[in-house]
C-alpha atoms as a PDB file:
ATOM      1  CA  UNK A   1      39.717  39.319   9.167  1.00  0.00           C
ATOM      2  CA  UNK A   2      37.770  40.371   6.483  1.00  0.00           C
ATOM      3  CA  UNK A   3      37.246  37.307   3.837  1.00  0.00           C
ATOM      4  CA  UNK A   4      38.041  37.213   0.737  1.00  0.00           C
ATOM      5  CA  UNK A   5      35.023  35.949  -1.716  1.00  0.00           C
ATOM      6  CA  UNK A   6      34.746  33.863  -4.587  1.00  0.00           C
ATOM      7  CA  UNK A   7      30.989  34.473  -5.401  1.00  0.00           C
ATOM      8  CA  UNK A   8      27.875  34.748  -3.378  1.00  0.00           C
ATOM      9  CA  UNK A   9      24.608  33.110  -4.170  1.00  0.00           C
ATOM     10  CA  UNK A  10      21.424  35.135  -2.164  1.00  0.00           C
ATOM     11  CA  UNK A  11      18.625  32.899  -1.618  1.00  0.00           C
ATOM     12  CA  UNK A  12      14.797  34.114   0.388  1.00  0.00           C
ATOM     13  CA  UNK A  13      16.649  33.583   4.319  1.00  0.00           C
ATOM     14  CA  UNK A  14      20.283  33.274   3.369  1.00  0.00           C
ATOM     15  CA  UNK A  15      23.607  33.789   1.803  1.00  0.00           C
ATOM     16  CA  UNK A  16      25.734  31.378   0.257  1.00  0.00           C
ATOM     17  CA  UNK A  17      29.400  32.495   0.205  1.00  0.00           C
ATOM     18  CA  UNK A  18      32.055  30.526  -1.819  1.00  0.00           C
ATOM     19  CA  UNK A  19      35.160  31.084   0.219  1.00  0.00           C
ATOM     20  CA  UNK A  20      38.415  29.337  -0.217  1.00  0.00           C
ATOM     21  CA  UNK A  21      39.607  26.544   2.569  1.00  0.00           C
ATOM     22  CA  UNK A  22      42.603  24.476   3.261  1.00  0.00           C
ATOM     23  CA  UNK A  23      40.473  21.697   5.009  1.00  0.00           C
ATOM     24  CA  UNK A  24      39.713  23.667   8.141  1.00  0.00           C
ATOM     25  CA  UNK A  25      37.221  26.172   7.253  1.00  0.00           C
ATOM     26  CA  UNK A  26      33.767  25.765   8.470  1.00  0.00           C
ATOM     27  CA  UNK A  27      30.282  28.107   8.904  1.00  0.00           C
ATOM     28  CA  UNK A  28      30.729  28.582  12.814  1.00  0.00           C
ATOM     29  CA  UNK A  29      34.322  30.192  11.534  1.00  0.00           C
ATOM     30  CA  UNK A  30      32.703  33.470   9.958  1.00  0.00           C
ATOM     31  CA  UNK A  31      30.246  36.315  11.434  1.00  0.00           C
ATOM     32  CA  UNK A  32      28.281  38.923   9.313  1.00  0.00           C
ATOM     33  CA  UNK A  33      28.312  42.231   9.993  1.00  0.00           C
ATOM     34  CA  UNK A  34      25.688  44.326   8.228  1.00  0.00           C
ATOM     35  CA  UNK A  35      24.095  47.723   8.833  1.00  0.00           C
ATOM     36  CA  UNK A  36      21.616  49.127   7.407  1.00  0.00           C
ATOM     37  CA  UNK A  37      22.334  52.187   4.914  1.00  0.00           C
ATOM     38  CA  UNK A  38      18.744  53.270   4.415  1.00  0.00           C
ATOM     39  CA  UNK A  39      15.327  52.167   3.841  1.00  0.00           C
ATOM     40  CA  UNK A  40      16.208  49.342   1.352  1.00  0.00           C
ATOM     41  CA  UNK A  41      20.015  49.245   1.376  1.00  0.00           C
ATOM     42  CA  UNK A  42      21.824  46.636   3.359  1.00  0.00           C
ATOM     43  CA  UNK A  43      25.721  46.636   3.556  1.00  0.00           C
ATOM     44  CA  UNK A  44      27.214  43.243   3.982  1.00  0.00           C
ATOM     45  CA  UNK A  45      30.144  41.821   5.348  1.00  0.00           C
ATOM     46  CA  UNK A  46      31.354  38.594   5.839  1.00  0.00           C
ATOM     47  CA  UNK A  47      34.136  38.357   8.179  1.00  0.00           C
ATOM     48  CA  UNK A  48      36.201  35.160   9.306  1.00  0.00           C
ATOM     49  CA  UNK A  49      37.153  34.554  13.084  1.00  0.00           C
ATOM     50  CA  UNK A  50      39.131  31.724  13.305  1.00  0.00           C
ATOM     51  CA  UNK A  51      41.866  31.356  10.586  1.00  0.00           C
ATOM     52  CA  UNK A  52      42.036  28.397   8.967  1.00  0.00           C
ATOM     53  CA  UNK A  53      45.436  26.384   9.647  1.00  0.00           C
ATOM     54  CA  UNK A  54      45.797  23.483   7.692  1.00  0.00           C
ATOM     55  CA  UNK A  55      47.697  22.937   4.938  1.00  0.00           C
ATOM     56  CA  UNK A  56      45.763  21.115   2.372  1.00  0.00           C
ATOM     57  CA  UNK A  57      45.492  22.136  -0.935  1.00  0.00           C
ATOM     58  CA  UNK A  58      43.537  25.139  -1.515  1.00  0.00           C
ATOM     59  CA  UNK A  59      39.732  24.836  -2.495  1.00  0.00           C
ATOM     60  CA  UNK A  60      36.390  26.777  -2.815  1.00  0.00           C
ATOM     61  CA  UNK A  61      33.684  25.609  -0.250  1.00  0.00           C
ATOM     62  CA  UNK A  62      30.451  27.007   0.538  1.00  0.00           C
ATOM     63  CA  UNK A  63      29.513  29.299   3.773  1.00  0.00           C
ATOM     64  CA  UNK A  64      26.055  29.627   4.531  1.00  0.00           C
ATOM     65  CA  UNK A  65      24.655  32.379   6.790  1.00  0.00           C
ATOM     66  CA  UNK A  66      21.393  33.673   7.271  1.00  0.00           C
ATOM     67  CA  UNK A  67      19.983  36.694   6.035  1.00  0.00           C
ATOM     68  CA  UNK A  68      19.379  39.787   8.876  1.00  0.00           C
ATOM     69  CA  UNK A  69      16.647  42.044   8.067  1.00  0.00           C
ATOM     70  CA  UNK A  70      14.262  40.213   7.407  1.00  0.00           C
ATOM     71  CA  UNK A  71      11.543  42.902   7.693  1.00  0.00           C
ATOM     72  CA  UNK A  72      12.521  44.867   4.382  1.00  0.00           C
ATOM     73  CA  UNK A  73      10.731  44.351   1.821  1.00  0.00           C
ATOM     74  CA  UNK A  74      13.367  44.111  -1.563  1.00  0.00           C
ATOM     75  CA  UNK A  75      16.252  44.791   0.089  1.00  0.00           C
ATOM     76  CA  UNK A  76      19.451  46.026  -1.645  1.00  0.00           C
ATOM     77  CA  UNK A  77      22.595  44.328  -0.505  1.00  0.00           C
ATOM     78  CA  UNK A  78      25.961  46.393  -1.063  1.00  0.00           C
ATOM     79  CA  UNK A  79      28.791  43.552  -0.301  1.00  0.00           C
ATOM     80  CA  UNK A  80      32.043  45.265   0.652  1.00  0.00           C
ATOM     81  CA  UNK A  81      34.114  41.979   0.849  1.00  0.00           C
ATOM     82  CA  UNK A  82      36.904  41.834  -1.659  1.00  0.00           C
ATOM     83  CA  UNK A  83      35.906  39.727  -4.854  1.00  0.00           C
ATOM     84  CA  UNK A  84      38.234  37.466  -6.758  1.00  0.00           C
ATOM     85  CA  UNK A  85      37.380  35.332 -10.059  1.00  0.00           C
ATOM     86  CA  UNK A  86      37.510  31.420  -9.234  1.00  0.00           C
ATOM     87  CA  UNK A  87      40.389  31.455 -12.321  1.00  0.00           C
ATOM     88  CA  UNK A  88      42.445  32.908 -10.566  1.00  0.00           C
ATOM     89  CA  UNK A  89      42.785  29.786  -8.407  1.00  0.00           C
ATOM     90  CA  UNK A  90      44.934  28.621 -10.885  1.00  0.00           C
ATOM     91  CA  UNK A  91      47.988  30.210  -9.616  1.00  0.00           C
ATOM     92  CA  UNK A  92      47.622  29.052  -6.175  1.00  0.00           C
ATOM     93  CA  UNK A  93      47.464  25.790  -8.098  1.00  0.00           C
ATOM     94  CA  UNK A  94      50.593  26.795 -10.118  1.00  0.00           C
ATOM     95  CA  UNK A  95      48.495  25.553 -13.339  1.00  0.00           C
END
């Protein structure tokens, strides 16, 4: 399933991917698939494997996954996950 993402951080050897949980979400849940487009273009996608069943109340948590492609110098990442804004949280929290 492709995830749904709050923001994304890139740092030098990773990703950071806020991602919302329900108390059962962790890194080992989610693979990245990513191809690249061209000599310094990167498309990115995170995807999650195992669905998250709890039933807590709804929150953002961080994913961390590692960066492929090391070898490019500069790389250009194209992230084709859809994006929400963290406000609108507030109507899964009904506030």
């Amino acid at each position: 399933m492709i995830e749904v993402l709050y923001g994304v951080e890139i740092y030098s050897d990773s990703f950071e991917f806020q991602v919302l949980s329900n108390g059962c979400t962790h890194n080992h849940h989610f693979k990245l698939q990513a191809n690249q487009l061209n000599d310094n273009q990167i498309s990115v996608q995170l995807i999650r494997t195992k669905q998250d069943l709890c039933r807590a109340l709804p929150w953002l948590i961080n994913i961390k996954v590692a960066i492929p492609f090391s070898d490019i110098l500069y790389p250009e990442f194209i992230f084709t996950n859809p994006f929400k804004n963290k406000h609108s949280l507030k109507n899964i929290y009904g506030n």
